[in-house]
C-alpha atoms as a PDB file:
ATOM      1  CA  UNK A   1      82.923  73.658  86.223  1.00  0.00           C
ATOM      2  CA  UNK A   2      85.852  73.488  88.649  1.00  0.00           C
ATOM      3  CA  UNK A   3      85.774  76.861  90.758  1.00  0.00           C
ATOM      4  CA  UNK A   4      87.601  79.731  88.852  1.00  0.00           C
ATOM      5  CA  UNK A   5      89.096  81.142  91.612  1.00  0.00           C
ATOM      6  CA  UNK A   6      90.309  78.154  93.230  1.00  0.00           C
ATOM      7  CA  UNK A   7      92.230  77.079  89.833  1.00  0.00           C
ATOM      8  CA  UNK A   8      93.549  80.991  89.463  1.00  0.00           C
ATOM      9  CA  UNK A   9      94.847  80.949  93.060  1.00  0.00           C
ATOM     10  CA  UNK A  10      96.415  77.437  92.166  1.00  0.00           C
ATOM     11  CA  UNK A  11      98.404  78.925  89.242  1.00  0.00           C
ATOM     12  CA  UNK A  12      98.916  82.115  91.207  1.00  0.00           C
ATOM     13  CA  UNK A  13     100.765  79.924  94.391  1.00  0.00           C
ATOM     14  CA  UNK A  14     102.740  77.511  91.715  1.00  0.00           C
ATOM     15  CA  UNK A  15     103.915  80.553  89.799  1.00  0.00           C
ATOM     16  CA  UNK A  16     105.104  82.990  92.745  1.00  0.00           C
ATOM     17  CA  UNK A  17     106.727  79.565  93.937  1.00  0.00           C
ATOM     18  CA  UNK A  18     108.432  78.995  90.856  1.00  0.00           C
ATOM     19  CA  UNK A  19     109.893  82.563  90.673  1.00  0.00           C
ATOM     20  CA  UNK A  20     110.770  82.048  94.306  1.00  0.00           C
ATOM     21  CA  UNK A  21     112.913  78.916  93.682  1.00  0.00           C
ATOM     22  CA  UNK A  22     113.939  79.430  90.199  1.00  0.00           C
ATOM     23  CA  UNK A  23     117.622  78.850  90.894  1.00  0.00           C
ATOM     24  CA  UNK A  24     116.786  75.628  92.020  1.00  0.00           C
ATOM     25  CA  UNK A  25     114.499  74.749  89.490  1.00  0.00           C
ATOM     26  CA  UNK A  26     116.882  75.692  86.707  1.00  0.00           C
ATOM     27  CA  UNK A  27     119.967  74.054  88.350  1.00  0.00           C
ATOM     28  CA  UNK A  28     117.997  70.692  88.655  1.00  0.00           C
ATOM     29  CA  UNK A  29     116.672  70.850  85.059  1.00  0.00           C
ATOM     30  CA  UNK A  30     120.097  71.706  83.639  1.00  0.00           C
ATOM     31  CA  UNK A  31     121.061  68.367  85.089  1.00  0.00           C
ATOM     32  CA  UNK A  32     119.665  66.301  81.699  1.00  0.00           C
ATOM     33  CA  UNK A  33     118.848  67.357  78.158  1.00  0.00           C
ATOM     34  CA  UNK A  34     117.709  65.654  75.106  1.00  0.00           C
ATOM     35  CA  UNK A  35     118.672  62.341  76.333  1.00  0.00           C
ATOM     36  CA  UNK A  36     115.557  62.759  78.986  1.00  0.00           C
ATOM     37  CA  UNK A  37     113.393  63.526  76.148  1.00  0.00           C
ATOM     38  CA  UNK A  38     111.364  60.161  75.780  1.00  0.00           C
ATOM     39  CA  UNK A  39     110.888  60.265  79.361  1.00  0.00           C
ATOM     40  CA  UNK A  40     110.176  63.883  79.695  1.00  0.00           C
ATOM     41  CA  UNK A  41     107.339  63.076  76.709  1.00  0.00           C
ATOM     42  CA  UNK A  42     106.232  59.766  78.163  1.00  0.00           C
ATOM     43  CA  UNK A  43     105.705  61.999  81.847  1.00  0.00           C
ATOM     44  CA  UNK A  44     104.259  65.063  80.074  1.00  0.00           C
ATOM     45  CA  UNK A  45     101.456  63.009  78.641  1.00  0.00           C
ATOM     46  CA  UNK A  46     100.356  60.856  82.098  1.00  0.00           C
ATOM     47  CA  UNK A  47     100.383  64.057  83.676  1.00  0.00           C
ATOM     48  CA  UNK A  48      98.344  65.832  80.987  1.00  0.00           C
ATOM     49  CA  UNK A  49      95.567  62.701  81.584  1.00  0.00           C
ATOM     50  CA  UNK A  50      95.283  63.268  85.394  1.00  0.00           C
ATOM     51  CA  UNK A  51      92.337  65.709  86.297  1.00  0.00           C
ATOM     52  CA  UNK A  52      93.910  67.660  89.392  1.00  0.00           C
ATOM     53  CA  UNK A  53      97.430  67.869  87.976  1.00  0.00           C
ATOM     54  CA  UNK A  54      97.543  71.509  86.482  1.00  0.00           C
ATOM     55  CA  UNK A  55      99.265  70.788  82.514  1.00  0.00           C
ATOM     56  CA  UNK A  56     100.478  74.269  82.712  1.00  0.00           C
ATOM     57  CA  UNK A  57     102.447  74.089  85.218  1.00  0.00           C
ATOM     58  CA  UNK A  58     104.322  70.878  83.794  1.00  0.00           C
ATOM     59  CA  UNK A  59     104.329  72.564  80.189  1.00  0.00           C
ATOM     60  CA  UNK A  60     106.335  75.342  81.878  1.00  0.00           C
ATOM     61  CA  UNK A  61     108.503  73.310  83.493  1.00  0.00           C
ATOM     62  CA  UNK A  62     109.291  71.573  80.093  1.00  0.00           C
ATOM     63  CA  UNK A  63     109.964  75.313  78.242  1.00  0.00           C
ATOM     64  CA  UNK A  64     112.589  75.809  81.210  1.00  0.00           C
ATOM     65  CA  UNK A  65     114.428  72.419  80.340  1.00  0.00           C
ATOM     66  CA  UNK A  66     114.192  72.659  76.385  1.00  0.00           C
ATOM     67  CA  UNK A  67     113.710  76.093  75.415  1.00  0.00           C
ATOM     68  CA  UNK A  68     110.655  77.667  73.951  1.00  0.00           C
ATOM     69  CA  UNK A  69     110.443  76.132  70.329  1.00  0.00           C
ATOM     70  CA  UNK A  70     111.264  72.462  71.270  1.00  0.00           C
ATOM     71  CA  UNK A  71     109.318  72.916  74.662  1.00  0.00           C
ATOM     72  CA  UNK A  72     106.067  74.343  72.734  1.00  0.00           C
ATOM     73  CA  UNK A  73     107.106  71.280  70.375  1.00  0.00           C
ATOM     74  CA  UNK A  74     106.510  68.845  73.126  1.00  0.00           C
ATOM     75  CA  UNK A  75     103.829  70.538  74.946  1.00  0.00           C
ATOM     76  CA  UNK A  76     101.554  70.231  71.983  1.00  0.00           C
ATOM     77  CA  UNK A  77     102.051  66.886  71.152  1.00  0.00           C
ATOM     78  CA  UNK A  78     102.261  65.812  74.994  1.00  0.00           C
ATOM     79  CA  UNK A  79      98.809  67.510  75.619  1.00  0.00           C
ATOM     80  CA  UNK A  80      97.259  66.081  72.054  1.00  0.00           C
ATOM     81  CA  UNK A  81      98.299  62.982  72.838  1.00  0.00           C
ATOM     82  CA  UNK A  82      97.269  62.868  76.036  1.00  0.00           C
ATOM     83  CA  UNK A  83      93.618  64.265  74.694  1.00  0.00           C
ATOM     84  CA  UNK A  84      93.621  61.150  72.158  1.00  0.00           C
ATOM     85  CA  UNK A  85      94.445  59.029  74.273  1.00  0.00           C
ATOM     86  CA  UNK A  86      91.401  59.754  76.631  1.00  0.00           C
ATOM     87  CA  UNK A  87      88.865  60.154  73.362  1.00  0.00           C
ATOM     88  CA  UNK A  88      89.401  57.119  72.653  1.00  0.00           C
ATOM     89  CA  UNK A  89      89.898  55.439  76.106  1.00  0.00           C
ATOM     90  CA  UNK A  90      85.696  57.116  77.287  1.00  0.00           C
ATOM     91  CA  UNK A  91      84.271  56.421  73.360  1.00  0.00           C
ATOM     92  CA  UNK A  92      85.534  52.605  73.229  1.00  0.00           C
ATOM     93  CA  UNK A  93      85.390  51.199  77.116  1.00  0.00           C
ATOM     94  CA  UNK A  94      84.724  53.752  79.796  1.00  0.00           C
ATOM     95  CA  UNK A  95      81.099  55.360  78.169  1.00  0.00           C
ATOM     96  CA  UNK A  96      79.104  55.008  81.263  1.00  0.00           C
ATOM     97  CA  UNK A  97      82.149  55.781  83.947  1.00  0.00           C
ATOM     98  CA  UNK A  98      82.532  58.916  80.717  1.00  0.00           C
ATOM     99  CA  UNK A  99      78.649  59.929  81.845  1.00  0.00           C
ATOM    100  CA  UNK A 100      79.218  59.199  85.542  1.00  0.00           C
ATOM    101  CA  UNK A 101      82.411  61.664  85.699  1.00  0.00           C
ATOM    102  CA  UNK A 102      80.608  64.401  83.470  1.00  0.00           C
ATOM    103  CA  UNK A 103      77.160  64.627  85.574  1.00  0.00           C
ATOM    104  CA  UNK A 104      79.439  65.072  88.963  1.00  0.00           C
ATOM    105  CA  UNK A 105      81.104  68.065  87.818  1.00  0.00           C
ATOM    106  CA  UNK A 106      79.238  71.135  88.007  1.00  0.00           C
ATOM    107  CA  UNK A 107      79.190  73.444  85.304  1.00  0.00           C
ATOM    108  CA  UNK A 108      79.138  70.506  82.851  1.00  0.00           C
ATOM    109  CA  UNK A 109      75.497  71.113  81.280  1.00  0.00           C
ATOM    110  CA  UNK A 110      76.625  74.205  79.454  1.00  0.00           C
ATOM    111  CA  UNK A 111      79.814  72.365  77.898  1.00  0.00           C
ATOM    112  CA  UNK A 112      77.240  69.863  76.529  1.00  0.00           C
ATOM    113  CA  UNK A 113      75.018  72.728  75.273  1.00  0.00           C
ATOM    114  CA  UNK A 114      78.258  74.403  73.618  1.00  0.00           C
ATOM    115  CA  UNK A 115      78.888  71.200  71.663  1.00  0.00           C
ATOM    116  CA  UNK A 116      75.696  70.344  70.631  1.00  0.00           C
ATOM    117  CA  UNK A 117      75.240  73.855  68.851  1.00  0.00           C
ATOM    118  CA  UNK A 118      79.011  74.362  67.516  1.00  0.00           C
ATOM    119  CA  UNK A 119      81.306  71.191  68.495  1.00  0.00           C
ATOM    120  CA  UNK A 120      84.556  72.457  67.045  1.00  0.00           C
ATOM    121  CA  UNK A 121      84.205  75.818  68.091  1.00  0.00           C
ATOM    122  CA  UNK A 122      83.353  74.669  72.200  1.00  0.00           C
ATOM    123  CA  UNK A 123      86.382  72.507  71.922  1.00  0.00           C
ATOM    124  CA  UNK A 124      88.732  75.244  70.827  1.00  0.00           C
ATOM    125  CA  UNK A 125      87.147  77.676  73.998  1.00  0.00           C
ATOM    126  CA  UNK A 126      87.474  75.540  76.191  1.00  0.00           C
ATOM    127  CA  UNK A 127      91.226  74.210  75.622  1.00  0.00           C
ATOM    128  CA  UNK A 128      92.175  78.209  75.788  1.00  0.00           C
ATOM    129  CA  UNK A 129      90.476  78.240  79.461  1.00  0.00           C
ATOM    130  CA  UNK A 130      92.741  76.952  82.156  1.00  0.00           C
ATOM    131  CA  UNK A 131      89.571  76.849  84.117  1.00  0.00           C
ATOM    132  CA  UNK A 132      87.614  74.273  81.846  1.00  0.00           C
ATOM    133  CA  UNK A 133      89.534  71.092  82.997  1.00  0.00           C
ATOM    134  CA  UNK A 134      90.814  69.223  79.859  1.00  0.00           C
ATOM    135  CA  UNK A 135      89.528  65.777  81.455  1.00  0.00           C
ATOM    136  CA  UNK A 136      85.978  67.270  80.858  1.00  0.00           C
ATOM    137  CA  UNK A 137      86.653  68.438  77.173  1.00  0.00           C
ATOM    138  CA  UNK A 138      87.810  64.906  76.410  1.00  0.00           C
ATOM    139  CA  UNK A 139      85.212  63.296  78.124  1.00  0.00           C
ATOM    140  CA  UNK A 140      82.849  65.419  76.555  1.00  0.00           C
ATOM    141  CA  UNK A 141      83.604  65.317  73.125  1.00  0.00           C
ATOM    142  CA  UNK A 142      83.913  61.532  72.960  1.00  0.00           C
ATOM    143  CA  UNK A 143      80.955  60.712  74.377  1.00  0.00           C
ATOM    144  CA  UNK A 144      78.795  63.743  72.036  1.00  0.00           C
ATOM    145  CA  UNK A 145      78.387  62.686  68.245  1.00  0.00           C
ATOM    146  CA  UNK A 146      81.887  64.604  67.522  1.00  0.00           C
ATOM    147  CA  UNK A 147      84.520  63.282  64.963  1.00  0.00           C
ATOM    148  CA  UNK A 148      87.622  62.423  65.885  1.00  0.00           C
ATOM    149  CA  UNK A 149      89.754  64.218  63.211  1.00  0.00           C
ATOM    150  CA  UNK A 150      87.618  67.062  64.097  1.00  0.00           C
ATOM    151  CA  UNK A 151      87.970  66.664  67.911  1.00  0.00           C
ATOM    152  CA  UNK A 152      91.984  66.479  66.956  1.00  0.00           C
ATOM    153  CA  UNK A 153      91.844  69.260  65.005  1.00  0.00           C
ATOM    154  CA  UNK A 154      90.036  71.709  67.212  1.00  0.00           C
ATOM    155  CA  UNK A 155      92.379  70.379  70.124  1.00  0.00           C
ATOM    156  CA  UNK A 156      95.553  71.678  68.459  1.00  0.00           C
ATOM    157  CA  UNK A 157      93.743  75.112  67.490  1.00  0.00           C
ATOM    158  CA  UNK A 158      93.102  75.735  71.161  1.00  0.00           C
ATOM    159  CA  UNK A 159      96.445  73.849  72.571  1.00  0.00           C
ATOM    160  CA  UNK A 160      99.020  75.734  70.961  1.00  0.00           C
ATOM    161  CA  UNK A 161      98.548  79.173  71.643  1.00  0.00           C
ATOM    162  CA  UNK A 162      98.179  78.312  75.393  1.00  0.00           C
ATOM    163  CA  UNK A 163     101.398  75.378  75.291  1.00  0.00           C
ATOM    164  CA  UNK A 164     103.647  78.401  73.308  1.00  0.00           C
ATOM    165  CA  UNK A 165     102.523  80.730  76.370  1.00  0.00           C
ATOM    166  CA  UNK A 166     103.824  78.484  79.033  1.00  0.00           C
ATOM    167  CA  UNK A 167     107.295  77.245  76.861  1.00  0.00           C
ATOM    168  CA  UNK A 168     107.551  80.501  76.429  1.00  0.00           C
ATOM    169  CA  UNK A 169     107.136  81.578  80.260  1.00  0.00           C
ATOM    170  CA  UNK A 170     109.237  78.884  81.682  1.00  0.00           C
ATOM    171  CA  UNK A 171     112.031  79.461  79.156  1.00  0.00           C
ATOM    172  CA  UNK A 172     112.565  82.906  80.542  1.00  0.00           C
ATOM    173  CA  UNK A 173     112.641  81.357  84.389  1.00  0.00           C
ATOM    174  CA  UNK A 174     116.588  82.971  84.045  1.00  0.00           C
ATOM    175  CA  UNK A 175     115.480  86.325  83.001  1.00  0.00           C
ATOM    176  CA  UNK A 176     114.772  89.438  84.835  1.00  0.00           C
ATOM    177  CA  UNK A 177     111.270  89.762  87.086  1.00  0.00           C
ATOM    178  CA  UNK A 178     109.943  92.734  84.713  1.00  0.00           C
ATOM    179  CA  UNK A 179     110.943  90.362  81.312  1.00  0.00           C
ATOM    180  CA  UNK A 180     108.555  87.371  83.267  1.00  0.00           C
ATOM    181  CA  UNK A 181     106.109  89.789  84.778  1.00  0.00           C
ATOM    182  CA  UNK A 182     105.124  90.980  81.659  1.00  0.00           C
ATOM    183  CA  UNK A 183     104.717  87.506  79.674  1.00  0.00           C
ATOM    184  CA  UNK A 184     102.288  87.363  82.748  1.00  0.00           C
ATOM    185  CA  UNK A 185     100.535  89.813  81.940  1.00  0.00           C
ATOM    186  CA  UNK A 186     100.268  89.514  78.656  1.00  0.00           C
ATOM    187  CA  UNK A 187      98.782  85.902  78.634  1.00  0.00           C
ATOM    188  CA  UNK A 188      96.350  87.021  82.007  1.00  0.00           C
ATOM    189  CA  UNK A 189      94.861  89.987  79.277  1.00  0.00           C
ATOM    190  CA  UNK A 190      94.404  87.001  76.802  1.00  0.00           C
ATOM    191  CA  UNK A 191      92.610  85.100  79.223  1.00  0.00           C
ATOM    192  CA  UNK A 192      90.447  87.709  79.988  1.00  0.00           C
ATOM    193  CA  UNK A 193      89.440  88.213  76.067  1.00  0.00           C
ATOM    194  CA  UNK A 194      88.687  84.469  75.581  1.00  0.00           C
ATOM    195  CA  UNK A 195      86.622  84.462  78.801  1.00  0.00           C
ATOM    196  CA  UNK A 196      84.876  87.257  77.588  1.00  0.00           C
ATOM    197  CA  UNK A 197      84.325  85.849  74.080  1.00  0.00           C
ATOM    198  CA  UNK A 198      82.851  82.686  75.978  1.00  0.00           C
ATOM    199  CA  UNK A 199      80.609  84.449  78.158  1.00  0.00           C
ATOM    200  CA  UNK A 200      79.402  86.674  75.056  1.00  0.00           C
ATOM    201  CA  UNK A 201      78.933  83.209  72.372  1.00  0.00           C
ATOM    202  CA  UNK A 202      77.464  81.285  75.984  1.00  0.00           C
ATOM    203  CA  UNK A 203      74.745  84.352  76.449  1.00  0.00           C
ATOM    204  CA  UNK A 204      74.283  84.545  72.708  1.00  0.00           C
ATOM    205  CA  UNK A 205      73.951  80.836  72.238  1.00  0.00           C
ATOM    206  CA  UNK A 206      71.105  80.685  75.269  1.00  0.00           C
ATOM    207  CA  UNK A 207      69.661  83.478  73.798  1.00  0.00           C
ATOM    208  CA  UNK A 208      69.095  81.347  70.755  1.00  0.00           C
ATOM    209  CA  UNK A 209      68.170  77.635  71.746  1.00  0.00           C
ATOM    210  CA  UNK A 210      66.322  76.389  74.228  1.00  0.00           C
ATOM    211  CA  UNK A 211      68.397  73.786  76.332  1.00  0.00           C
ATOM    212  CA  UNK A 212      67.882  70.499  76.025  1.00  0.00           C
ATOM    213  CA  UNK A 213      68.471  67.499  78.240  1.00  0.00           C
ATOM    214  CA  UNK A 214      71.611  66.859  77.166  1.00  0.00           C
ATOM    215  CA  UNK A 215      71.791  63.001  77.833  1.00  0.00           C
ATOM    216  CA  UNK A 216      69.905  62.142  74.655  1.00  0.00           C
ATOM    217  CA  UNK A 217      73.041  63.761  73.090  1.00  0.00           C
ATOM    218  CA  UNK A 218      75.287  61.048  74.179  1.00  0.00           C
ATOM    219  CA  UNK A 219      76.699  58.343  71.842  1.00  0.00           C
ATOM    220  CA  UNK A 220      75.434  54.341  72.972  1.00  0.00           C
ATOM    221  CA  UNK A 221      73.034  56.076  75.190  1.00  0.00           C
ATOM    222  CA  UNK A 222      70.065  53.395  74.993  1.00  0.00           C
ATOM    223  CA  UNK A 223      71.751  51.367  72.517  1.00  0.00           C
END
């Protein structure tokens, strides 16, 4: 899809600068609280429906201002939202600019391939890969024959391990390097299993069924 190592150096160059400039950060975020919350929500969830703006970054930036329980809070129903939003924004009016977007980013075809085998199951891998861009899932699932309770449902599996993660990360923005450092680490090691569990179910699925144009697959195509 997008390049992996273009999105990892992304996160990698936001992070180090976030560490770098944390005083500032957290001296600027102290400077509202709950009063900024409808806005902070209402901001969270344009952000979380624009392709090239990295959620994670903004989801940490949200656990720094409001802690790690009411900043996962908000994360997850920002980036849900957001996801609804879109579903239903591609299935109702934008089908054929849906179509358009999906066959101009590469890497798409095996998305497709992933949801026409096991729907809920592609949506939940791909929401716990920063790598997958969330506009794509969206897109994807609302155009493929996929429920929306199920789309939902699958969307908050694979949000809120990843939104707790980054609450969790920017909450600790005034804590020691090794304390950060190893929440780091300990969500890079989680990335790595996923990716691995993609690339084994991906292999395994190919293994199994013959692609298929996946066009055909694609709700009010020919209608």
């Amino acid at each position: 899809m997008i390049k992996k190592g273009l999105v990892v150096l992304l996160y990698g160059v936001v992070i180090a600068a976030v560490m770098i400039f944390k005083d500032s950060l957290l001296s600027w975020l102290s400077l509202g609280g709950m009063e900024r919350l409808p806005w902070m929500i209402g901001a969270a969830i344009l952000l979380a429906m624009i392709p090239v703006v990295p959620f994670g970054i903004v989801a940490g930036i949200i656990g720094a201002a409001y802690g790690p329980i009411w900043g996962s809070l908000i994360n997850v129903a920002s980036s849900i939202a957001a996801a609804a939003l879109t579903f239903w924004a591609v299935r109702l009016i934008f089908q054929e600019r849906g179509r358009q977007l999906m066959a101009s980013v590469k890497g798409t075809e095996r998305f497709i391939f992933l949801l026409e085998r096991n729907a809920f199951f592609a949506v939940i891998l791909a929401r716990l890969l920063p790598f997958v861009p969330a506009v794509i899932v969206n897109i994807g699932a609302a155009l493929f024959r996929m429920s929306f309770g199920s789309f939902i449902m699958a969307t908050a599996v694979g949000k809120v391990p990843v939104m707790v993660v980054f609450a969790v990360m920017g909450s600790q923005l005034d804590s020691s390097w090794p304390v950060m450092l190893r929440t780091l680490f300990i969500y890079i090691f989680f990335l790595v299993v996923v990716y691995v569990g993609y690339r084994g179910w991906l292999c395994w699925m190919e293994s199994l069924y013959k692609k298929e144009p996946a066009d055909e697959y694609y709700i009010g195509k020919g209608d």
